[in-house]
C-alpha atoms as a PDB file:
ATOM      1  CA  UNK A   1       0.000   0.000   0.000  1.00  0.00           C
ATOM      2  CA  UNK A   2       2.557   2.464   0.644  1.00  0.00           C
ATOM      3  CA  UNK A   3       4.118   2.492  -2.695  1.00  0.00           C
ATOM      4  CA  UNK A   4       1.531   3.923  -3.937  1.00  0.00           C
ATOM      5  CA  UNK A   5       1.157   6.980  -1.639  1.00  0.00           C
ATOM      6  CA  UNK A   6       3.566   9.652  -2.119  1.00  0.00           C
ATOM      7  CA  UNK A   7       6.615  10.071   0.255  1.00  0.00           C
ATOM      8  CA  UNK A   8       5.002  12.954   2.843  1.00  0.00           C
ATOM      9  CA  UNK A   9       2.037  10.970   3.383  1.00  0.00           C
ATOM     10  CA  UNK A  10       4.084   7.726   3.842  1.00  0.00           C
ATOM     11  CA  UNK A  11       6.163   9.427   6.841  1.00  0.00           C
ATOM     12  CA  UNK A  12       3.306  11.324   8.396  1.00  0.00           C
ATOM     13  CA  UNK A  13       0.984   8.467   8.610  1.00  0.00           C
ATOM     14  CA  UNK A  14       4.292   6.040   9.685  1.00  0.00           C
ATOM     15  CA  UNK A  15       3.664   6.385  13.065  1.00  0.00           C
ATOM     16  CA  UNK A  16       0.057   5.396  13.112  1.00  0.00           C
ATOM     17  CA  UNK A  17       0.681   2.391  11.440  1.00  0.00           C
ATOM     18  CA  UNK A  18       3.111   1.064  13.613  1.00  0.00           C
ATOM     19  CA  UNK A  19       0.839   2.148  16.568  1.00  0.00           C
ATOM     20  CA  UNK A  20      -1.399  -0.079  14.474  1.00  0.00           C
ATOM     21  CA  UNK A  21       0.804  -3.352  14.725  1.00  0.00           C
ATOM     22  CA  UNK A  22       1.308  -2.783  18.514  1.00  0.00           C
ATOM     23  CA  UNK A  23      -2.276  -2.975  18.741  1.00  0.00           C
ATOM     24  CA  UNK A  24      -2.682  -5.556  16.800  1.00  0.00           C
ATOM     25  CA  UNK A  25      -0.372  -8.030  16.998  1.00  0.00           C
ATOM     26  CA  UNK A  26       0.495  -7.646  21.152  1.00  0.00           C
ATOM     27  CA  UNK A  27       4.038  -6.556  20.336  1.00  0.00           C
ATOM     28  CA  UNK A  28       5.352  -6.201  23.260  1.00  0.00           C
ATOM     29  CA  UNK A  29       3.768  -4.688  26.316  1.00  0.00           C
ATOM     30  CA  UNK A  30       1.198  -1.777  25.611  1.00  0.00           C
ATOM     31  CA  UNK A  31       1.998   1.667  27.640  1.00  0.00           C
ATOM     32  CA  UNK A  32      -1.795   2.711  28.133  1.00  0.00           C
ATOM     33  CA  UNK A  33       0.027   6.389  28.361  1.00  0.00           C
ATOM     34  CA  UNK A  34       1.039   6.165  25.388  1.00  0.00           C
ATOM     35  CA  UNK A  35      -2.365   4.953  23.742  1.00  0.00           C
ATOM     36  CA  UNK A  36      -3.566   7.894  25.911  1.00  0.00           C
ATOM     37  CA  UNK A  37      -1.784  10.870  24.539  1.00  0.00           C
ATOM     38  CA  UNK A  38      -2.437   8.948  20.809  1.00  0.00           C
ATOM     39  CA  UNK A  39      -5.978   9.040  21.360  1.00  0.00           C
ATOM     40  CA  UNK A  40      -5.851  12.923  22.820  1.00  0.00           C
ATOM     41  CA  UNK A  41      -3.119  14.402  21.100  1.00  0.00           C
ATOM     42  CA  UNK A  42      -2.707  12.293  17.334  1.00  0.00           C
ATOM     43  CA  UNK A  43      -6.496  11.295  16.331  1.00  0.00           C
ATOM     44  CA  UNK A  44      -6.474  13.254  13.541  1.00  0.00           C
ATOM     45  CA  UNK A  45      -3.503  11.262  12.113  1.00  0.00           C
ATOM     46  CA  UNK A  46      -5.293   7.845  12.792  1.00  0.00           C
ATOM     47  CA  UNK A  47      -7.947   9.428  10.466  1.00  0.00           C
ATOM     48  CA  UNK A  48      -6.064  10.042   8.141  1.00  0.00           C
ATOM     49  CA  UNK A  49      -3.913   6.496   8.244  1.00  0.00           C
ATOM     50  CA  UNK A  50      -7.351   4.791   7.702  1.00  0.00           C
ATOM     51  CA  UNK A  51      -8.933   6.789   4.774  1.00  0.00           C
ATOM     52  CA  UNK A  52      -5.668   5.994   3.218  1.00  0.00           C
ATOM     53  CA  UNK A  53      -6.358   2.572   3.897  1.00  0.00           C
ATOM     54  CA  UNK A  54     -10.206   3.107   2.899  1.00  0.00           C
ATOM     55  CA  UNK A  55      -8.560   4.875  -0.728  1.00  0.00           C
ATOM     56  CA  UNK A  56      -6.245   2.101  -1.366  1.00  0.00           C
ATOM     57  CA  UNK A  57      -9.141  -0.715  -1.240  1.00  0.00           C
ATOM     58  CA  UNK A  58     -11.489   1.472  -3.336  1.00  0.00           C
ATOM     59  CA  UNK A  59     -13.840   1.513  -0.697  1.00  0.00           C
ATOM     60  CA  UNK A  60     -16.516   4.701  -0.668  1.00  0.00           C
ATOM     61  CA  UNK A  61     -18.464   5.866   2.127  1.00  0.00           C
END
């Protein structure tokens, strides 16, 4: 998926998606401050991270 979005949206959605993984997939232990400030300070770029995904499957809402 990345490919095919350009470079600045690649490293400002980045973040998110490894956020994403932790989430996921139970790497490691999850620091519930961090998920904290994520959901307080960074939901806007979570937004964004899944309308990219929401693009890239050529889904419409």
């Amino acid at each position: 998926m990345m490919q095919k979005l350009s470079i600045v949206n690649c490293n400002s959605i980045s973040g998110m998606a490894g956020f994403r993984n932790i989430l996921v997939h139970e790497y490691g232990k999850i620091d519930l401050k961090k998920v904290a400030d994520i959901m307080n300070n960074h939901l806007n770029d979570f937004r964004q991270y899944a309308r990219y995904i929401v693009q890239y499957l050529g889904w419409s809402f």
